[in-house]
C-alpha atoms as a PDB file:
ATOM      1  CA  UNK A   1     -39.364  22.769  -4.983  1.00  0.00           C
ATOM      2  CA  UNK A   2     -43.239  21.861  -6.217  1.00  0.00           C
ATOM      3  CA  UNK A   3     -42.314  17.814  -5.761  1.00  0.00           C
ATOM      4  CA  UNK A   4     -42.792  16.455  -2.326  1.00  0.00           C
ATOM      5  CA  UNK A   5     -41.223  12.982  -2.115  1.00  0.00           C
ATOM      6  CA  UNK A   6     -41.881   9.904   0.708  1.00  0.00           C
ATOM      7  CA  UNK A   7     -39.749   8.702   2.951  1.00  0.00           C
ATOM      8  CA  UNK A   8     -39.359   5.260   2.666  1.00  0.00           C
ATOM      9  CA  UNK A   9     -39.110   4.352   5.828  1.00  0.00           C
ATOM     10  CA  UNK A  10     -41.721   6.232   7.173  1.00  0.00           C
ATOM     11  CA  UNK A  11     -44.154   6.425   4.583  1.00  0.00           C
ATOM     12  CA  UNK A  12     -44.599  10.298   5.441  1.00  0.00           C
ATOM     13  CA  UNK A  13     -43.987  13.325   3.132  1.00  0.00           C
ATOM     14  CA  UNK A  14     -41.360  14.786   2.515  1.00  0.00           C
ATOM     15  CA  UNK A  15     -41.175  18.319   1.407  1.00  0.00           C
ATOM     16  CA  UNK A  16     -38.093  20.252   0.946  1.00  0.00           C
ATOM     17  CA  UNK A  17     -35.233  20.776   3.247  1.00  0.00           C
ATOM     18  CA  UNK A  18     -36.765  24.008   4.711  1.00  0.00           C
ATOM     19  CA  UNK A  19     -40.089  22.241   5.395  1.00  0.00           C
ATOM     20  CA  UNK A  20     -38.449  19.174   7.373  1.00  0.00           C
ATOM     21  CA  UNK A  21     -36.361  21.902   8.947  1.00  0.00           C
ATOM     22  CA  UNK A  22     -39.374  23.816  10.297  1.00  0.00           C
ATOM     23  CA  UNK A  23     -37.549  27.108   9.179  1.00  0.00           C
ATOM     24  CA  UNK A  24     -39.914  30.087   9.121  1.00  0.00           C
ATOM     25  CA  UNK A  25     -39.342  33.665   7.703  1.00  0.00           C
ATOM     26  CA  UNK A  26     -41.096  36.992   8.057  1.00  0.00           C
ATOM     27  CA  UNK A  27     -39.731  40.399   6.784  1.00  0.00           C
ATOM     28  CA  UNK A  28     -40.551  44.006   8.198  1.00  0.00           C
ATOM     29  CA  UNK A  29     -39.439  47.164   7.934  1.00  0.00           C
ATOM     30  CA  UNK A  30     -37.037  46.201   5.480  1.00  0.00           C
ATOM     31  CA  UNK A  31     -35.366  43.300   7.761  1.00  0.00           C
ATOM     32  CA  UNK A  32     -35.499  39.747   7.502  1.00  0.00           C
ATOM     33  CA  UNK A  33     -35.720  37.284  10.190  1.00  0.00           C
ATOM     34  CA  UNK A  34     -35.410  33.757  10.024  1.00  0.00           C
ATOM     35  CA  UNK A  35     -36.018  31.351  13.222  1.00  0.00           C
ATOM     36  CA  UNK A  36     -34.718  27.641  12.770  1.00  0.00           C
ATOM     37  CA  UNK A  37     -36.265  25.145  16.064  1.00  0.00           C
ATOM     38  CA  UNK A  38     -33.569  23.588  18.067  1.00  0.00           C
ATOM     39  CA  UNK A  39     -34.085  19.791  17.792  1.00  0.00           C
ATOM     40  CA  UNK A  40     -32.068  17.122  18.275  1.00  0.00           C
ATOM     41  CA  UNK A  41     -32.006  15.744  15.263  1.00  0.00           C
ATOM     42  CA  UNK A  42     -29.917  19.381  14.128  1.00  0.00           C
ATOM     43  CA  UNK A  43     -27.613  19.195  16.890  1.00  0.00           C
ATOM     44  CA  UNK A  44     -24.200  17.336  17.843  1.00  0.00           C
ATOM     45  CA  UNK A  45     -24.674  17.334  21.467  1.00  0.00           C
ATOM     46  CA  UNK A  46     -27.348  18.814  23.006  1.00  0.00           C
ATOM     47  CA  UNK A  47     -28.417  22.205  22.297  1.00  0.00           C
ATOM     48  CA  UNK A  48     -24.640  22.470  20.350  1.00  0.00           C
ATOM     49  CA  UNK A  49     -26.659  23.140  17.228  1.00  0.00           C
ATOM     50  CA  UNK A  50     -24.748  21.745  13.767  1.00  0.00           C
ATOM     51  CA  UNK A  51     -22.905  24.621  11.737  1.00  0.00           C
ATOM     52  CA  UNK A  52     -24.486  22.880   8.434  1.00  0.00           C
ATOM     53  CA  UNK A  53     -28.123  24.080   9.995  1.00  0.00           C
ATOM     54  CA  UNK A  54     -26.900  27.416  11.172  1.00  0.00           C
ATOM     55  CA  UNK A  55     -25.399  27.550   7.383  1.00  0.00           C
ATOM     56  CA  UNK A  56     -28.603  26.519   5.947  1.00  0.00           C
ATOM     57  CA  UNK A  57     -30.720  29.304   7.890  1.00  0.00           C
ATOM     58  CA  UNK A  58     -27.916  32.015   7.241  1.00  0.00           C
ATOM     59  CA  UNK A  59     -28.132  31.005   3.374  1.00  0.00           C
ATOM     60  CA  UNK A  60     -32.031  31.645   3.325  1.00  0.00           C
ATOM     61  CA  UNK A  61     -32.101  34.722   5.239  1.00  0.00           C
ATOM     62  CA  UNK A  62     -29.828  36.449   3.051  1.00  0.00           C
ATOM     63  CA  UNK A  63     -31.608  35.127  -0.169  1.00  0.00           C
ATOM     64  CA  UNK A  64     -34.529  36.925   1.364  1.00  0.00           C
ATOM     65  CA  UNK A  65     -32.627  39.841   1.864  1.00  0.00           C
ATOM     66  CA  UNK A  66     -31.197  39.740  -1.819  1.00  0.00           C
ATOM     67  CA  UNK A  67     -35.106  39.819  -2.814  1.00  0.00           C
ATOM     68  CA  UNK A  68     -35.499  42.896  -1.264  1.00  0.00           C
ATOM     69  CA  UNK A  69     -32.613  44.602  -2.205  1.00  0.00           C
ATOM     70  CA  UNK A  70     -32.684  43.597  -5.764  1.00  0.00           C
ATOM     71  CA  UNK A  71     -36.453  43.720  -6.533  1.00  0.00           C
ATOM     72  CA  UNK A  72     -36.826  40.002  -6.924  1.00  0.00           C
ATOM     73  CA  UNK A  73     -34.384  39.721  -9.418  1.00  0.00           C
ATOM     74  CA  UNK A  74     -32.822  36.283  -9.671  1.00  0.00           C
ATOM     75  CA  UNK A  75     -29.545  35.896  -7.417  1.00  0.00           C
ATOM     76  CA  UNK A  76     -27.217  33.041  -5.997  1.00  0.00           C
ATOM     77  CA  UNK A  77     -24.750  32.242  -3.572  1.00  0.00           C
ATOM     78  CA  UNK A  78     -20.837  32.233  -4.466  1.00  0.00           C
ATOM     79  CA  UNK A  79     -19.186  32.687  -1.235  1.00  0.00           C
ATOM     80  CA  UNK A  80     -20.655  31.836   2.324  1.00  0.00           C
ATOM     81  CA  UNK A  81     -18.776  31.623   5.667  1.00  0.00           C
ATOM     82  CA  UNK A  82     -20.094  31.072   8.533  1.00  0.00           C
ATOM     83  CA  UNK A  83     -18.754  31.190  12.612  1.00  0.00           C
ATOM     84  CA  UNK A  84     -19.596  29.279  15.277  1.00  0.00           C
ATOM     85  CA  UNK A  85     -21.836  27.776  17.311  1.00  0.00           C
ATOM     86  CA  UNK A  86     -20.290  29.787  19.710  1.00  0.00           C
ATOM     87  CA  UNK A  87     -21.886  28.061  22.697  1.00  0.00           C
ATOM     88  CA  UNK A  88     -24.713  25.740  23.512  1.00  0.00           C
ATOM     89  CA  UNK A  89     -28.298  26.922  23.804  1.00  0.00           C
ATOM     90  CA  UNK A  90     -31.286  25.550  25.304  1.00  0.00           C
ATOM     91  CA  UNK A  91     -33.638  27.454  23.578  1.00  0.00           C
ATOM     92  CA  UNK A  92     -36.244  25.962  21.771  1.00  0.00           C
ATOM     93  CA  UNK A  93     -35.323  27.912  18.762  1.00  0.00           C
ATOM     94  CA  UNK A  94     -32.801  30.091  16.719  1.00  0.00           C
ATOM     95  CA  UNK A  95     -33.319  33.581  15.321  1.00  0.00           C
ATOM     96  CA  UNK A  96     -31.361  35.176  12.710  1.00  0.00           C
ATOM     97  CA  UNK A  97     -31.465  38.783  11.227  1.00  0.00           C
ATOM     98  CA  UNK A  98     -29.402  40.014   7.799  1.00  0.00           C
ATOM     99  CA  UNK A  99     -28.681  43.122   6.587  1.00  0.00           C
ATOM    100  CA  UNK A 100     -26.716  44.468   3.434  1.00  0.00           C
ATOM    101  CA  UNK A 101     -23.257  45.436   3.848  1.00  0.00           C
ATOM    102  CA  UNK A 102     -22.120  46.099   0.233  1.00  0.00           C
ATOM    103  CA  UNK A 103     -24.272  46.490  -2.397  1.00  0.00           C
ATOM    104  CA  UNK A 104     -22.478  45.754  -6.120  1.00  0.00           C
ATOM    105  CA  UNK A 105     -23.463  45.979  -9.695  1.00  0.00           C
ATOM    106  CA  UNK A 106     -22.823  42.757  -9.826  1.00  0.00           C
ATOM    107  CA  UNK A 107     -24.783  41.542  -6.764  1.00  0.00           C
ATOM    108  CA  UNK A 108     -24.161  42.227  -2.546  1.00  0.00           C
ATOM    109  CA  UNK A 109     -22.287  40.884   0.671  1.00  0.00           C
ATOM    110  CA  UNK A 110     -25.064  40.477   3.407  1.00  0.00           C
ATOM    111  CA  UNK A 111     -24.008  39.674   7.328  1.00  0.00           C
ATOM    112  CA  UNK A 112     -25.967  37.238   9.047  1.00  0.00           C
ATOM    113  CA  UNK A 113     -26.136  36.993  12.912  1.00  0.00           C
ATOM    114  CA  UNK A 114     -27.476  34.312  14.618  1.00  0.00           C
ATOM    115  CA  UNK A 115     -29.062  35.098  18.519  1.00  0.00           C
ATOM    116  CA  UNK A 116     -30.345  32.513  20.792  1.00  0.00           C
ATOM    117  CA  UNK A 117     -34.365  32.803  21.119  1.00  0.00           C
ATOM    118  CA  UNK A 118     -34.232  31.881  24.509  1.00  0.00           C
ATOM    119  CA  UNK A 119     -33.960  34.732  27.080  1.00  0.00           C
ATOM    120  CA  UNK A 120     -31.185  33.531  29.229  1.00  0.00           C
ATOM    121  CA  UNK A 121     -27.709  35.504  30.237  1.00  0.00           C
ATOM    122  CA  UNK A 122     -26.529  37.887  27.368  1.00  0.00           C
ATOM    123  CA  UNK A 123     -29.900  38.098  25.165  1.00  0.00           C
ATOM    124  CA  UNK A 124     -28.721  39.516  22.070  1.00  0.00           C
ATOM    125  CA  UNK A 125     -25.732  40.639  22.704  1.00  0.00           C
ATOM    126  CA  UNK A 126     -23.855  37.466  22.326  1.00  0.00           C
ATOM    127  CA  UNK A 127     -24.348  35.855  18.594  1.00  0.00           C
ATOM    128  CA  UNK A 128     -24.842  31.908  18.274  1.00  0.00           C
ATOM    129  CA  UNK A 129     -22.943  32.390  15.378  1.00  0.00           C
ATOM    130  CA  UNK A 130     -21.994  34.805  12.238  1.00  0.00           C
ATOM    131  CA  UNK A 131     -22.296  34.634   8.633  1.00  0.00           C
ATOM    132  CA  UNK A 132     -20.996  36.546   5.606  1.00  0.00           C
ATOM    133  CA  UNK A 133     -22.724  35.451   2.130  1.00  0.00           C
ATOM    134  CA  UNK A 134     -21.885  37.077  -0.879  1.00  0.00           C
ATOM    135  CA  UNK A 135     -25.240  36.792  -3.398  1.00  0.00           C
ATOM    136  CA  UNK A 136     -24.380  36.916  -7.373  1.00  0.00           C
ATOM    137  CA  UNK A 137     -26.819  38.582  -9.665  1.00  0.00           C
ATOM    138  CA  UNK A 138     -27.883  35.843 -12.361  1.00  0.00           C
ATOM    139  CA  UNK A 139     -30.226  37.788 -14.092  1.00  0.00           C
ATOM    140  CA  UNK A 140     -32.550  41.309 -13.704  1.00  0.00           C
ATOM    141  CA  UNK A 141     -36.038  39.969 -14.664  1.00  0.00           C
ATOM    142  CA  UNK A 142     -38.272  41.313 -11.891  1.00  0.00           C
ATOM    143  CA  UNK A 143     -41.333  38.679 -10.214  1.00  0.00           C
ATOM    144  CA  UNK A 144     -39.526  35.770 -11.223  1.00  0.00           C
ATOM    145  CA  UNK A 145     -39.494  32.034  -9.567  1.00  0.00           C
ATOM    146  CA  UNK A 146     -37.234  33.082  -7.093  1.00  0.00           C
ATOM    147  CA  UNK A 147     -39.961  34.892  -5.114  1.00  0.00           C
ATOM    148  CA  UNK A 148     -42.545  32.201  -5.729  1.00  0.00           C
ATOM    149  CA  UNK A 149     -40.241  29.634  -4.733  1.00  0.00           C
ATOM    150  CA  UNK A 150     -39.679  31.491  -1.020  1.00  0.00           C
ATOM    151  CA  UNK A 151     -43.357  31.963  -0.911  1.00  0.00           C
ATOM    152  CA  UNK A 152     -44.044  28.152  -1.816  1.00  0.00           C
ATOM    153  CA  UNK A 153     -41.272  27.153   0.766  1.00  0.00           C
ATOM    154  CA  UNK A 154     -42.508  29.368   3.727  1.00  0.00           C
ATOM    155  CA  UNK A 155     -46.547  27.969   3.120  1.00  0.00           C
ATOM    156  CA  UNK A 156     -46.274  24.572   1.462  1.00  0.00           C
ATOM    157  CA  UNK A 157     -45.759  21.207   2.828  1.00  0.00           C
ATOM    158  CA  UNK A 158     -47.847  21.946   5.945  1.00  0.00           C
ATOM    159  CA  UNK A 159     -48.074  17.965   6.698  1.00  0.00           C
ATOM    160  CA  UNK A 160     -44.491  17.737   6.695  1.00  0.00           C
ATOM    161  CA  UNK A 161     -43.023  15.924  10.139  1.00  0.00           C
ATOM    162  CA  UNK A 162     -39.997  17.177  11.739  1.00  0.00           C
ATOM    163  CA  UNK A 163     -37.019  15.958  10.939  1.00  0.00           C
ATOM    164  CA  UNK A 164     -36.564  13.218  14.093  1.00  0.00           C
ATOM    165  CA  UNK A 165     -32.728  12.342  13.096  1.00  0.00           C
ATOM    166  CA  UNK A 166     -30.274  14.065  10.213  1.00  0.00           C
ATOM    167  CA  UNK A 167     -30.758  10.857   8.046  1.00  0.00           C
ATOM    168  CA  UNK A 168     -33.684  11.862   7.279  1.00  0.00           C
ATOM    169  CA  UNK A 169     -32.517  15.186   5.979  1.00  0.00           C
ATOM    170  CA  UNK A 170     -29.531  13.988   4.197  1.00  0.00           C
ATOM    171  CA  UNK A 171     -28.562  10.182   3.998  1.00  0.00           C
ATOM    172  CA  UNK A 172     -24.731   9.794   2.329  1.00  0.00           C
ATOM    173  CA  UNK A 173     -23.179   6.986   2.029  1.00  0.00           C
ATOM    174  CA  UNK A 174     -19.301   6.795   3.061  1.00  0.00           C
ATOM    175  CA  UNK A 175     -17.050   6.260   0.023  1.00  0.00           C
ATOM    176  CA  UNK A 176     -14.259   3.439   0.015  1.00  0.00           C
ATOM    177  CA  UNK A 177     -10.827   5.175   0.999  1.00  0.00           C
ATOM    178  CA  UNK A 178     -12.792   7.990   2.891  1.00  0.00           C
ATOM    179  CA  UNK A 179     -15.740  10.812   2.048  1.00  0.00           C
ATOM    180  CA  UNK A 180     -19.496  10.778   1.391  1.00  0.00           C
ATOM    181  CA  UNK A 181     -21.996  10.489  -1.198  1.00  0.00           C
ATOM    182  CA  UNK A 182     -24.917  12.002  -1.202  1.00  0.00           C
ATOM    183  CA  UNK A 183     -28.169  11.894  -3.589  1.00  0.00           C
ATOM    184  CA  UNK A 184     -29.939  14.787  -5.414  1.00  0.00           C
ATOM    185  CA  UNK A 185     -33.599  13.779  -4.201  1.00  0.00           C
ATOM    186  CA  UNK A 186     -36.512  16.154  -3.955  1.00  0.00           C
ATOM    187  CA  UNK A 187     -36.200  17.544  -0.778  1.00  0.00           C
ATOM    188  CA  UNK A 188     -32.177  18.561  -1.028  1.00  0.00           C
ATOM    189  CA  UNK A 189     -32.600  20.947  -4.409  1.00  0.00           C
ATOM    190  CA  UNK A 190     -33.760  24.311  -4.753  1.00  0.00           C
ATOM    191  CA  UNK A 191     -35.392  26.426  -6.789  1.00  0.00           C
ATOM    192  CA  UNK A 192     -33.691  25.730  -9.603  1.00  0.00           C
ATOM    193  CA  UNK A 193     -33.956  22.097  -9.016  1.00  0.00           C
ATOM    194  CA  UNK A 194     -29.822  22.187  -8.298  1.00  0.00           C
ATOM    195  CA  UNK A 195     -28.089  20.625  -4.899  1.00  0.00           C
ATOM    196  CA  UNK A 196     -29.176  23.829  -2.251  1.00  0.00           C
ATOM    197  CA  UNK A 197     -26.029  25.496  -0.920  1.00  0.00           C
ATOM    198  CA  UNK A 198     -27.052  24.897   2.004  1.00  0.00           C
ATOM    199  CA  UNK A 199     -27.126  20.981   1.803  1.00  0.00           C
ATOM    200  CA  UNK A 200     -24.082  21.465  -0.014  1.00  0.00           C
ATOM    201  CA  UNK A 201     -22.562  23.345   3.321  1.00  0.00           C
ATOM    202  CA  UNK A 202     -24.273  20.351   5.633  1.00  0.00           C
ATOM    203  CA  UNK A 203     -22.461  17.592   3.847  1.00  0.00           C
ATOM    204  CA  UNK A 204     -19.077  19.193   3.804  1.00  0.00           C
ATOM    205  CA  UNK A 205     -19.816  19.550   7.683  1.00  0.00           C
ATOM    206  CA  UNK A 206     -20.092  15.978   7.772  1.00  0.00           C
ATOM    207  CA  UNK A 207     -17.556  14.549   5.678  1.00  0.00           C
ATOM    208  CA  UNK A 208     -14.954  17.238   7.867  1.00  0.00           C
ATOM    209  CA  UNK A 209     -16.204  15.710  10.722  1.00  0.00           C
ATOM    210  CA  UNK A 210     -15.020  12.283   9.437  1.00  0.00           C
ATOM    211  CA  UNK A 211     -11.758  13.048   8.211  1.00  0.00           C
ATOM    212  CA  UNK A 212     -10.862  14.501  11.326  1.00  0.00           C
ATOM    213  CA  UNK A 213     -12.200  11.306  13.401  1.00  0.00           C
ATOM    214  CA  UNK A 214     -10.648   9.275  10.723  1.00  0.00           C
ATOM    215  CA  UNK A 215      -7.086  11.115  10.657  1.00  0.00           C
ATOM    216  CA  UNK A 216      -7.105  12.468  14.567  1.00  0.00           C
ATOM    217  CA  UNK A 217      -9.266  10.161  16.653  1.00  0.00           C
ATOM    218  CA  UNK A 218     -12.598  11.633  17.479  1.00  0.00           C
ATOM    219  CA  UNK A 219     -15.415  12.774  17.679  1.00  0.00           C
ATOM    220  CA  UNK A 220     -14.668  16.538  16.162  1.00  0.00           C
ATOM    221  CA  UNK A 221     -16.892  19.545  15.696  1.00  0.00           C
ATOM    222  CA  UNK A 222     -17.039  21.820  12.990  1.00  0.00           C
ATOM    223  CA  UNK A 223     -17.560  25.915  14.196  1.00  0.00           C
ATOM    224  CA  UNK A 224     -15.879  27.380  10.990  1.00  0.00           C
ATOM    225  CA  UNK A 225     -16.719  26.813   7.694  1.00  0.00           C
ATOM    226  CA  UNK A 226     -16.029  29.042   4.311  1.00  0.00           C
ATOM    227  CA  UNK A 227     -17.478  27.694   1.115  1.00  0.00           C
ATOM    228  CA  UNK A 228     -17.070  28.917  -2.666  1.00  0.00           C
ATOM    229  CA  UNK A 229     -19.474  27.698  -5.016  1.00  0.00           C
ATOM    230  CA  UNK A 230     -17.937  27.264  -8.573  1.00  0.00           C
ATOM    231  CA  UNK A 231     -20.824  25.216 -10.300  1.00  0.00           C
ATOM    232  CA  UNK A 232     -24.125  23.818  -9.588  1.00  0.00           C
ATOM    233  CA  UNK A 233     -24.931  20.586  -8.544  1.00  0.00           C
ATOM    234  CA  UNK A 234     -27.254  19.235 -11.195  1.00  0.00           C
ATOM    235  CA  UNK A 235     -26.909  15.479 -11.670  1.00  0.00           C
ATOM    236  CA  UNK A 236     -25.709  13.955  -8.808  1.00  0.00           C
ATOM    237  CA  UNK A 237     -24.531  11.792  -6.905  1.00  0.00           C
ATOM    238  CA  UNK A 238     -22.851  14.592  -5.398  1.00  0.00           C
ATOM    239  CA  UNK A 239     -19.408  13.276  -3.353  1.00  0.00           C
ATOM    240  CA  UNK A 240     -17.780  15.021  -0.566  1.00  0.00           C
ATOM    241  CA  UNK A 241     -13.944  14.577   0.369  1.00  0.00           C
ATOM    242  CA  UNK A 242     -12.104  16.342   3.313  1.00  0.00           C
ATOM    243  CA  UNK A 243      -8.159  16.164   4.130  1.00  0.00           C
ATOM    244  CA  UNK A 244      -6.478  17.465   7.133  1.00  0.00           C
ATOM    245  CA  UNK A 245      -4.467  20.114   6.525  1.00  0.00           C
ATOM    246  CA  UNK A 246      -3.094  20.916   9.901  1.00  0.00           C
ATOM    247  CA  UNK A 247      -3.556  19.254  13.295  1.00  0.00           C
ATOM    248  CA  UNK A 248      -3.230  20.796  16.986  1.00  0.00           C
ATOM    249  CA  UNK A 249       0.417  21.625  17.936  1.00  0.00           C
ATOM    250  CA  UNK A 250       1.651  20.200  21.476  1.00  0.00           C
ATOM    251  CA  UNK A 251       0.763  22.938  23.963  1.00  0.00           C
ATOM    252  CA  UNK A 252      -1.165  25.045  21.310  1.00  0.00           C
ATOM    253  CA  UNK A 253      -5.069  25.386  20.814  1.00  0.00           C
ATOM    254  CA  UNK A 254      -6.877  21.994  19.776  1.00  0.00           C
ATOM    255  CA  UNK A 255      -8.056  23.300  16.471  1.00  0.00           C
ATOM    256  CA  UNK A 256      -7.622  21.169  13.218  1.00  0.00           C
ATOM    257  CA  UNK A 257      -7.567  23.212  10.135  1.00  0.00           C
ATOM    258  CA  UNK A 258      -9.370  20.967   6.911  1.00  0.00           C
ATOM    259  CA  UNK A 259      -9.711  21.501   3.141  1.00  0.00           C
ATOM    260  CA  UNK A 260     -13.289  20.164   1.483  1.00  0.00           C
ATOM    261  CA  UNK A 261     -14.225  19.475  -2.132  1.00  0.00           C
ATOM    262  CA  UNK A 262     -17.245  18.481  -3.464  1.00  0.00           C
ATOM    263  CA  UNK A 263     -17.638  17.092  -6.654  1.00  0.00           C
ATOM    264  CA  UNK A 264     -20.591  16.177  -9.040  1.00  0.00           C
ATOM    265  CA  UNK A 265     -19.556  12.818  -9.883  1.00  0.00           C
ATOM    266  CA  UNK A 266     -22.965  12.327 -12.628  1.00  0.00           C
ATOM    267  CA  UNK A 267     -21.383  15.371 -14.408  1.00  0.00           C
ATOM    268  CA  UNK A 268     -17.877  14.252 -14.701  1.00  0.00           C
ATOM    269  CA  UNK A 269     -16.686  14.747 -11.813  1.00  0.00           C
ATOM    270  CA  UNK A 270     -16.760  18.473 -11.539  1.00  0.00           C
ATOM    271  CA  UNK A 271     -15.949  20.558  -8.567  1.00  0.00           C
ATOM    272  CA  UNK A 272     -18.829  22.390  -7.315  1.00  0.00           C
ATOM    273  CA  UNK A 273     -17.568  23.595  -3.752  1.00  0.00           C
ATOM    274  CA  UNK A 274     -14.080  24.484  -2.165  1.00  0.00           C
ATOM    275  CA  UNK A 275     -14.519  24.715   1.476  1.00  0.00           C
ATOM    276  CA  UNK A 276     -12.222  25.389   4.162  1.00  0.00           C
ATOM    277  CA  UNK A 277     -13.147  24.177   7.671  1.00  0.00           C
ATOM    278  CA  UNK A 278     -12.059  24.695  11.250  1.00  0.00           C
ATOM    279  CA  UNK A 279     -12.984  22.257  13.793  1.00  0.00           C
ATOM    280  CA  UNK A 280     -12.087  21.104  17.612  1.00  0.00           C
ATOM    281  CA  UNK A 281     -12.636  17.828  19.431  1.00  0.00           C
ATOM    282  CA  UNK A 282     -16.054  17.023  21.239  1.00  0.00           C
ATOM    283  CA  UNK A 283     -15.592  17.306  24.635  1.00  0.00           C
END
């Protein structure tokens, strides 16, 4: 994530997706804790803070977990799922912690738990949210990118704005029949220079969203969301397609259930993401 591109229409930089984000990270003792700021521009209503940002924060806590517990070697994501926003917050930011549950000799599961950083009723002993991410091993070279790449994220881009609405974050463009398309620009890949999971778990947030407005009348909001990530998003454009797969029964809970694929349409089509979501209507 070295490039920093320009908006153009703004004619500011723009660094990656963690330096429009304004996420910062710290690690002591062992524990990793990431703090997200609650802005609009993240949010569906207010302070109801989007499940694609809480996915995004969970995804880079545990990868700074994974450095720890693996001596930098170099890991990735293959199976994410996140819970909530449970509630709305008015905090001015988010803190999440990870921790290791099951370490593997082929890589670990880490839990993620997201607390509100205000001070209000509860404190810390009602989540935002939850997260499970399960981190591959892709290699056991110690001090490689992967470390420098956190390092360059957490310090870098320090005139970088704050992302003022999601379009400037991701801008997809809605697909004849239904679904998104979305670009692999600078700011959306990740170390590897590959669509971030994160993004990836943003725009199936979004194009969930639609289907369900599209198919159920709307507006809907996503709380669940379980990704598996079977390839890497390298060429782009990437496009995102979401079918209901159940609505709300007459007199039972109004939760849709929705499948999501992406697929890397520059690379043939391939499917890089199955995601299931859950979502319920905006109220």
């Amino acid at each position: 994530m070295a490039e920093t591109d320009t908006d153009p229409h703004t004619s500011e930089p723009v660094g990656s997706y963690i330096a429009q984000m304004g996420l910062r990270f710290e690690s002591a003792d062992g524990v990793t804790t990431g703090r997200l700021p609650v802005v609009p521009a993240l949010c569906r209503a207010t302070g109801l803070v989007r499940i694609g940002a809480l996915t995004i924060l969970a995804d880079c806590v545990a990868g700074f977990d994974a450095l720890s517990a693996f001596d930098m070697a170099w890991v990735g994501t293959s199976e994410l799922a996140v819970h909530g926003p449970f509630r709305e917050t008015a905090a001015g930011e988010i803190v999440a912690t990870g921790r290791l549950l099951k370490r593997r000799r082929t890589g670990g599961v880490f839990e993620v738990t997201v607390h509100d950083g205000g001070t209000g009723p509860g404190g810390h002993d009602r989540p935002l949210a939850t997260a499970t991410t399960t981190l591959s091993l892709l290699g056991q070279q110690t001090g490689t990118k992967v470390g420098a790449a956190i390092a360059e994220h957490v310090g870098a881009h320090a005139a970088v704005s704050a992302v003022r609405s999601l379009d400037q974050l991701v801008r997809p463009e809605r697909l004849v029949g239904g679904g998104l398309r979305l670009a692999i620009t600078g700011n959306v890949r990740n170390s590897w220079q590959v669509l971030s999971g994160g993004i990836a778990a943003l725009l199936a947030e979004l194009a969930a969203e639609s289907a369900a407005e599209a198919v159920l009348g709307g507006p809907w909001v996503v709380d669940g969301l379980g990704l598996h990530f079977l390839a890497p998003g390298r060429v782009g454009p990437i496009e995102a397609r979401a079918e209901v797969v159940s609505a709300p029964g007459e007199g039972g809970p109004p939760v849709a259930h929705l499948r999501v694929r992406l697929t890397d349409a520059g690379a043939g089509g391939r499917q890089i993401v199955a995601a299931s979501a859950t979502a319920r209507p905006l109220r």
